[in-house]
PDB file of N, CA and C in Angstrom:
ATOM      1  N   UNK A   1     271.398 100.111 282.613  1.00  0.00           N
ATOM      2  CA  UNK A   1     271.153  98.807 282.039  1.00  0.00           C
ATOM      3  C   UNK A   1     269.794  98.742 281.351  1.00  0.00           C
ATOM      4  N   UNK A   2     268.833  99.672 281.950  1.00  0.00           N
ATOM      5  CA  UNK A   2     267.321  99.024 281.379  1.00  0.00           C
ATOM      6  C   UNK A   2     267.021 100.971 281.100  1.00  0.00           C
ATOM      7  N   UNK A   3     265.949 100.584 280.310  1.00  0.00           N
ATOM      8  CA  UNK A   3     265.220 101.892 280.284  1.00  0.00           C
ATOM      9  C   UNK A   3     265.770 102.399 278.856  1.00  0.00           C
ATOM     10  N   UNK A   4     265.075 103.500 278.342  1.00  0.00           N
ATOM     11  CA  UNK A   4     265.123 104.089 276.978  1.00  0.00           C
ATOM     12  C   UNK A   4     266.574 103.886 276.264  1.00  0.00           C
ATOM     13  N   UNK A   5     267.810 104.380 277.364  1.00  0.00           N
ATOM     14  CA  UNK A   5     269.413 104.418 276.968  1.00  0.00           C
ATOM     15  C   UNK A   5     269.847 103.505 277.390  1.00  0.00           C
ATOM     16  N   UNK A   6     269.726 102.621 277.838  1.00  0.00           N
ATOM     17  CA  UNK A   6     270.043 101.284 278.775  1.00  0.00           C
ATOM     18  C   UNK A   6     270.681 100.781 277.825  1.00  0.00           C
ATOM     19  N   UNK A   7     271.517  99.629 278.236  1.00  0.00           N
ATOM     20  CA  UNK A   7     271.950  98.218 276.923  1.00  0.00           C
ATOM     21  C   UNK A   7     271.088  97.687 276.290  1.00  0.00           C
ATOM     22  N   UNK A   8     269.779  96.923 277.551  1.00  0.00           N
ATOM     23  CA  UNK A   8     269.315  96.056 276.108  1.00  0.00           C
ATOM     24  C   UNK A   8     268.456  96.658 275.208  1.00  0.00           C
ATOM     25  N   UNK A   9     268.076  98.212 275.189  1.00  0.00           N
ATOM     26  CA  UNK A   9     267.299  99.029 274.224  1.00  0.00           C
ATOM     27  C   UNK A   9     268.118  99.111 273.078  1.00  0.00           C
ATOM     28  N   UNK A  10     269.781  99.011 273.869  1.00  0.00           N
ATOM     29  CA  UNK A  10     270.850  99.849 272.666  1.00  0.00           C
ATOM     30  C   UNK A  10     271.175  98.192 271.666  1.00  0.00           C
ATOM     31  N   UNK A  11     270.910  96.910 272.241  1.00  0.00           N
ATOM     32  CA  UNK A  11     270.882  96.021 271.448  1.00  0.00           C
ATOM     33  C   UNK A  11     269.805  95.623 270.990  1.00  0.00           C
ATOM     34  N   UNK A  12     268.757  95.963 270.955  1.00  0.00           N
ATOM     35  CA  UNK A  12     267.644  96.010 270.186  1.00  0.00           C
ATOM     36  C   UNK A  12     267.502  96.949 269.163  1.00  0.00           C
ATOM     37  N   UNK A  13     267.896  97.991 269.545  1.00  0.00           N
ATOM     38  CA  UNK A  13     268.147  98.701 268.671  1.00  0.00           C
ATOM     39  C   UNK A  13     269.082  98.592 267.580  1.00  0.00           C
ATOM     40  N   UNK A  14     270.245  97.817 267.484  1.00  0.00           N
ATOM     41  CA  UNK A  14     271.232  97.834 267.190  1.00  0.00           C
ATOM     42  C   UNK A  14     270.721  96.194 265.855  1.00  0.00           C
ATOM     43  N   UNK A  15     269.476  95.216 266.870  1.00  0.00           N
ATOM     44  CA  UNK A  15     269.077  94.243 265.871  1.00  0.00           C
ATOM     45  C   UNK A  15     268.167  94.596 264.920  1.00  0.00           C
ATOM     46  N   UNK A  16     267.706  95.687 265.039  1.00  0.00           N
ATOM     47  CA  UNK A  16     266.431  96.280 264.244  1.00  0.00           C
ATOM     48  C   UNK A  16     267.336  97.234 262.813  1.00  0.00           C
ATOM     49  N   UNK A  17     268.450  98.103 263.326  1.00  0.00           N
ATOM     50  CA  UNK A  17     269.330  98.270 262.583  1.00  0.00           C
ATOM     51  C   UNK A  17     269.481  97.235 261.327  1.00  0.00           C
ATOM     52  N   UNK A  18     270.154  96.095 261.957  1.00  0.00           N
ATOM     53  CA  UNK A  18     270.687  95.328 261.167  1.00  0.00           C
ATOM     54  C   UNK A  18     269.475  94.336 260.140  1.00  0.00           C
ATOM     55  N   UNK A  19     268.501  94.507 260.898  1.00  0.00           N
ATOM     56  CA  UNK A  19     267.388  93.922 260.250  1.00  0.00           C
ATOM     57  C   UNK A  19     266.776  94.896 258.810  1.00  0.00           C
ATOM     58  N   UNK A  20     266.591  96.064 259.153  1.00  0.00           N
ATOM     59  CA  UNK A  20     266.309  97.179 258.089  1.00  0.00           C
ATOM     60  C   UNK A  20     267.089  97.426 256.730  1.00  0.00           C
ATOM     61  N   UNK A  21     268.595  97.106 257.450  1.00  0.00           N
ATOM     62  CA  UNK A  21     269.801  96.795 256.638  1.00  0.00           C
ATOM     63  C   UNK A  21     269.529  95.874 255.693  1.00  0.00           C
ATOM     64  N   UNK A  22     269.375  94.130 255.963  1.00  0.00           N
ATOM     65  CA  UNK A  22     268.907  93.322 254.995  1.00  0.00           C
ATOM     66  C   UNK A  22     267.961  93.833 254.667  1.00  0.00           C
ATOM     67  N   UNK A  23     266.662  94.795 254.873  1.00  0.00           N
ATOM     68  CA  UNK A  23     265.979  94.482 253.860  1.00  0.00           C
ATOM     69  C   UNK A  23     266.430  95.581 253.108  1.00  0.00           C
ATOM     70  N   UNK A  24     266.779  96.576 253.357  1.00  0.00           N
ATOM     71  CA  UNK A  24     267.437  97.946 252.413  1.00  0.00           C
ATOM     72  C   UNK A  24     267.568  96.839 251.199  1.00  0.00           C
ATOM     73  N   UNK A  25     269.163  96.019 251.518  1.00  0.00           N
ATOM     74  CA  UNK A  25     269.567  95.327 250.629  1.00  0.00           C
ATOM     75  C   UNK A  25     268.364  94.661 249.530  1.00  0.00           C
ATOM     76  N   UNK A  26     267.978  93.599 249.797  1.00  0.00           N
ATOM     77  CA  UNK A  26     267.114  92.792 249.355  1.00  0.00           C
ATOM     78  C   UNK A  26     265.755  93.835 248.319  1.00  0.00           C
ATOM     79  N   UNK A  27     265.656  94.780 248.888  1.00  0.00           N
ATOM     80  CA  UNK A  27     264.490  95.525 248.193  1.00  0.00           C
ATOM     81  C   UNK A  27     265.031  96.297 246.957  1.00  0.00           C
ATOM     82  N   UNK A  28     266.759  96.779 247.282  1.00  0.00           N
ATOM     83  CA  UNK A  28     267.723  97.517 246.284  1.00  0.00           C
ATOM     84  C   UNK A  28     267.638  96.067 245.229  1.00  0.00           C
ATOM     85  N   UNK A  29     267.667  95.462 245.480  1.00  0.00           N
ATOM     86  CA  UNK A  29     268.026  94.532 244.874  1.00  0.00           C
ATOM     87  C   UNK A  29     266.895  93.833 244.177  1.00  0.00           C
ATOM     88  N   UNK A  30     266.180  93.712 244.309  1.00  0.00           N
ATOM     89  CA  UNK A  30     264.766  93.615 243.690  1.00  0.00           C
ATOM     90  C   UNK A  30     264.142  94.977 242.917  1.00  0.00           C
ATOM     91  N   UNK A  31     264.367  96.156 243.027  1.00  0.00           N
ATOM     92  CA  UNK A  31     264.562  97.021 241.893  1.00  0.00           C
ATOM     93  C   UNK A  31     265.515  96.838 240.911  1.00  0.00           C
ATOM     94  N   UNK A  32     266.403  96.917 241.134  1.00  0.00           N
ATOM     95  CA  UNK A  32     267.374  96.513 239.888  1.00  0.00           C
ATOM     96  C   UNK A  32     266.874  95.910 238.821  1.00  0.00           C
ATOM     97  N   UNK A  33     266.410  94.419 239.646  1.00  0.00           N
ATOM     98  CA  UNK A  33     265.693  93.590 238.625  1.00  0.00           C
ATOM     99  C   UNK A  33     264.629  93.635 237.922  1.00  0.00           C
ATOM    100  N   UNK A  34     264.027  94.472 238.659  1.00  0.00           N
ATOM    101  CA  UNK A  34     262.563  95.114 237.818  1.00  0.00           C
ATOM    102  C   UNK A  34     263.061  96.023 236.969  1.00  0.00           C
ATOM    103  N   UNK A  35     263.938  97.052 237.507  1.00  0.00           N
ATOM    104  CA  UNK A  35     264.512  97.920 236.235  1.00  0.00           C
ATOM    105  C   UNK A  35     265.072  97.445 235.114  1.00  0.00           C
ATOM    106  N   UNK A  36     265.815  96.128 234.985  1.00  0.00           N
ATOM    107  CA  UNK A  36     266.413  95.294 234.230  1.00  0.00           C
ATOM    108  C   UNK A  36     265.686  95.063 233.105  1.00  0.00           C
ATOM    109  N   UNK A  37     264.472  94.019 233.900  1.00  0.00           N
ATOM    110  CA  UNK A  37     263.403  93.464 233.162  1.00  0.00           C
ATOM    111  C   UNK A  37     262.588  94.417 232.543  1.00  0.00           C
ATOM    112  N   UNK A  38     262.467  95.617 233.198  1.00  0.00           N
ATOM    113  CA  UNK A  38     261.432  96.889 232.477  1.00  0.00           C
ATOM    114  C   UNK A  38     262.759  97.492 231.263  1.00  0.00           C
ATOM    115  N   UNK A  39     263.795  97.563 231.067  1.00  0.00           N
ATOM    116  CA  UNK A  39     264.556  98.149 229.962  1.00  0.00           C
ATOM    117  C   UNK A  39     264.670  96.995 228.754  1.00  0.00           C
ATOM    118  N   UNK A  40     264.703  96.057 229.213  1.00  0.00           N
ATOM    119  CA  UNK A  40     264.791  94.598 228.269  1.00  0.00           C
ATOM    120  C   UNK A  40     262.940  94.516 227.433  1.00  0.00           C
ATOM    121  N   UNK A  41     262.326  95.209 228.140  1.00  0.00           N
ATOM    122  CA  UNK A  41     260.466  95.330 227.271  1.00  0.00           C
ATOM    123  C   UNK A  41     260.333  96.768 226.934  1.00  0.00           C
ATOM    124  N   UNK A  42     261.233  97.279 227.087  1.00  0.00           N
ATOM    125  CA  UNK A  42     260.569  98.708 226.517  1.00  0.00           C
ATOM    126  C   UNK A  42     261.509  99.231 225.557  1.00  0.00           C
ATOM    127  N   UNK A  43     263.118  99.889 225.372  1.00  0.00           N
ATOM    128  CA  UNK A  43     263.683 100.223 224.884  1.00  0.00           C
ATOM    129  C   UNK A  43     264.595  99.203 223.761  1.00  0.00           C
ATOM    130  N   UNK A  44     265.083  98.480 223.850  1.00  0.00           N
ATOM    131  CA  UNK A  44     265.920  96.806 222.892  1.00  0.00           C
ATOM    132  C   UNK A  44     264.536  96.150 222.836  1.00  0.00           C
ATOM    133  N   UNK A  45     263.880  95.997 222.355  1.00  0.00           N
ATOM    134  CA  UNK A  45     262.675  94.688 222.809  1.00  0.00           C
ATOM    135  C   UNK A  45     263.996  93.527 222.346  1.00  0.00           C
ATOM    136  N   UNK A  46     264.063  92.351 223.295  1.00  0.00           N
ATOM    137  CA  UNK A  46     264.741  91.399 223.451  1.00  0.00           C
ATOM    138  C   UNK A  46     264.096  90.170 223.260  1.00  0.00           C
ATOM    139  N   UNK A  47     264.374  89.651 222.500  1.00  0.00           N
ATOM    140  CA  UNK A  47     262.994  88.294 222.265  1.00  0.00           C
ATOM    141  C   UNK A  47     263.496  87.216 222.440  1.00  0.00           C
ATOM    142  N   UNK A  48     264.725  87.102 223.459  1.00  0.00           N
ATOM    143  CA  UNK A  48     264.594  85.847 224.355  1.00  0.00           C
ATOM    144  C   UNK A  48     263.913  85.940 225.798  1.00  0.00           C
ATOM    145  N   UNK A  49     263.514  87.116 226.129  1.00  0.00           N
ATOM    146  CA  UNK A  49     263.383  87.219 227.437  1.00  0.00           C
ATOM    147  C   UNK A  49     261.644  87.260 227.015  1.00  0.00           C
ATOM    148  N   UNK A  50     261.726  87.633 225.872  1.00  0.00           N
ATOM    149  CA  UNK A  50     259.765  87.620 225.909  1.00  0.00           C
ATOM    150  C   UNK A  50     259.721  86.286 225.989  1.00  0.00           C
ATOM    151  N   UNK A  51     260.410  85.473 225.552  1.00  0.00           N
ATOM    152  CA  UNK A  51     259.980  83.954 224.991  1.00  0.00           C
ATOM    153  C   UNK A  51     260.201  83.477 226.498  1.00  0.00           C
ATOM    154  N   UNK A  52     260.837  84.066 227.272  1.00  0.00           N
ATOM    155  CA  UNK A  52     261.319  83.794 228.759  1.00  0.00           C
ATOM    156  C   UNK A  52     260.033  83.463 229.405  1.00  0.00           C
ATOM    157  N   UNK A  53     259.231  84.745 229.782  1.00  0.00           N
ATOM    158  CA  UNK A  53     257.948  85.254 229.825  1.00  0.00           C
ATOM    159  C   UNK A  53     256.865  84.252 229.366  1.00  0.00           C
ATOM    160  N   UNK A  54     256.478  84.204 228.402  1.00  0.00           N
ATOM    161  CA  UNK A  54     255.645  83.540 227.643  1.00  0.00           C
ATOM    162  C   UNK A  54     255.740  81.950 228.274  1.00  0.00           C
ATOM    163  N   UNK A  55     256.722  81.428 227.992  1.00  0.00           N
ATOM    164  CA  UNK A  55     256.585  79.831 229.337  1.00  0.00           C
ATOM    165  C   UNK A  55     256.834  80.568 230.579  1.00  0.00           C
ATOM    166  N   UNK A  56     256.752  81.278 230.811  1.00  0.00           N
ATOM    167  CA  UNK A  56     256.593  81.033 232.496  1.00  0.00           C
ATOM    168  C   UNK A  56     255.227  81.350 232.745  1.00  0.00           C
ATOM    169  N   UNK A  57     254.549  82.526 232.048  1.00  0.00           N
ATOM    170  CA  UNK A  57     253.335  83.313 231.794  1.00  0.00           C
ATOM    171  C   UNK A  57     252.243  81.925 231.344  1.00  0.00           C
ATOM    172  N   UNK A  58     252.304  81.615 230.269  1.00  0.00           N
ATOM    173  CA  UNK A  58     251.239  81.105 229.928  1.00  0.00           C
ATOM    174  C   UNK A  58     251.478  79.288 229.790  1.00  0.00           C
ATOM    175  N   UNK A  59     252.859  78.828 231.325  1.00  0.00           N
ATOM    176  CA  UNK A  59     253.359  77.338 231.278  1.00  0.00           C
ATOM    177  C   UNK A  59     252.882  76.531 229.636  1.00  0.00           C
ATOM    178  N   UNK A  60     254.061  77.152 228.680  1.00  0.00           N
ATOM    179  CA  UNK A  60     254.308  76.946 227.352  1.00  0.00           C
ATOM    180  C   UNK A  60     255.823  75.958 227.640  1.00  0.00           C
ATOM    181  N   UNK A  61     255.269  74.838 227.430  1.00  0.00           N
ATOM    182  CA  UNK A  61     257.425  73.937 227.475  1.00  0.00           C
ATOM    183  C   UNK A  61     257.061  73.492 229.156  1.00  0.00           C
ATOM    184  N   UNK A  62     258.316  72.968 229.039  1.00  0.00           N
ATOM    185  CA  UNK A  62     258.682  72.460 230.675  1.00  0.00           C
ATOM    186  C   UNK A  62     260.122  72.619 230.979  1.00  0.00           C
ATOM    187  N   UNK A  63     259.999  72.681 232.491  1.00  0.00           N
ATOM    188  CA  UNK A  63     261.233  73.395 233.080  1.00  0.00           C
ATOM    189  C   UNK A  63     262.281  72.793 232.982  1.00  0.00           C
ATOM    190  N   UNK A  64     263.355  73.054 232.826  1.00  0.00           N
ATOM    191  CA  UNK A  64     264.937  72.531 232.593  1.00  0.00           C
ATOM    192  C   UNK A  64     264.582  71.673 230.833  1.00  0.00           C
ATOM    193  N   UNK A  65     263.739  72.072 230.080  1.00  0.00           N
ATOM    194  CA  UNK A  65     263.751  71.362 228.907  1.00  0.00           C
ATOM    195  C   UNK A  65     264.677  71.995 227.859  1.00  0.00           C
ATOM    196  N   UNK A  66     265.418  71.356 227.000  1.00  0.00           N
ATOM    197  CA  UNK A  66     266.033  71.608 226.104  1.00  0.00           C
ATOM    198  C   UNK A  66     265.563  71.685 224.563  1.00  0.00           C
ATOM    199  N   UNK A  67     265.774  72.415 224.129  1.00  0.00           N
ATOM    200  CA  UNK A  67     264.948  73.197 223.036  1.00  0.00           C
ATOM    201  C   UNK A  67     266.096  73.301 221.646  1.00  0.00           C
ATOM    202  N   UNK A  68     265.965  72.354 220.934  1.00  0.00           N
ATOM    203  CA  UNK A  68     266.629  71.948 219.364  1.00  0.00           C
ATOM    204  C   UNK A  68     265.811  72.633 218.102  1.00  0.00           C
ATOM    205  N   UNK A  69     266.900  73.687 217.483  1.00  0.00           N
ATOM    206  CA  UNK A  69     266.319  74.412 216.434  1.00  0.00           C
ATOM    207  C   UNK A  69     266.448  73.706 215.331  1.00  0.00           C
ATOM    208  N   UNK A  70     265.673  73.291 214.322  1.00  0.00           N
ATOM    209  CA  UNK A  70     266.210  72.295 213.186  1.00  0.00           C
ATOM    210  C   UNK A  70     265.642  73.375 211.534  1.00  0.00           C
ATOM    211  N   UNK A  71     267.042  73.793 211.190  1.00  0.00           N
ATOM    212  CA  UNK A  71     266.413  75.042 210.216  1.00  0.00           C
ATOM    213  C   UNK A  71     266.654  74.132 208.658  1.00  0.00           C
ATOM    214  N   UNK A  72     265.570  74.378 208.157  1.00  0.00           N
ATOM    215  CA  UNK A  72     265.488  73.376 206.905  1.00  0.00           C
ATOM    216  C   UNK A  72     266.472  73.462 205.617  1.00  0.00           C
ATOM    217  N   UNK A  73     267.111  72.958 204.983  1.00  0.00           N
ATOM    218  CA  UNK A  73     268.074  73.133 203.940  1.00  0.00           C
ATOM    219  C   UNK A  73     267.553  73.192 203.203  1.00  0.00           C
ATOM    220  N   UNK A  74     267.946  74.385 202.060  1.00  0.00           N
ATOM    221  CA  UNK A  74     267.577  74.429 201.066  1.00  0.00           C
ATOM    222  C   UNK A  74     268.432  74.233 199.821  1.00  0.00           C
ATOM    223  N   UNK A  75     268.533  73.353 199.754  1.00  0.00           N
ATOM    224  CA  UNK A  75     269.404  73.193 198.589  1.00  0.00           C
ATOM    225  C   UNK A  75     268.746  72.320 197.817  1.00  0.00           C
TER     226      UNK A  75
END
């Protein structure tokens, strides 16, 4: 029951498991997104995601705002 091979070592063990597990996950998963974001600035330069950047970077606009392009006629 107790001691190195015991149960509650083997369920502690077994929560530490599962704990390492989420973060495996969570950290895989937070590379991705850095890899994402690092291929979207280096190889395509993508210039909605700079413009992404730029209000969040230098609070340019406000959040949930809607943004109307008005392109001038030339006629």
């Amino acid at each position: 029951m107790s001691g190195e091979r015991g149960l509650f070592s083997y369920i502690d063990k077994k929560e530490i498991l599962s704990d390492l597990k989420n973060q495996e996950l969570s950290l895989t998963s937070s590379i991705k997104d850095i890899n994402r974001k690092n291929s979207l600035l280096s190889n395509n330069l993508d210039l909605d995601f700079i413009e992404i950047l730029i209000r969040e970077r230098f609070l340019f606009g406000k959040e949930n705002e809607t943004i109307y392009i008005i392109k001038k006629n030339e006629n």
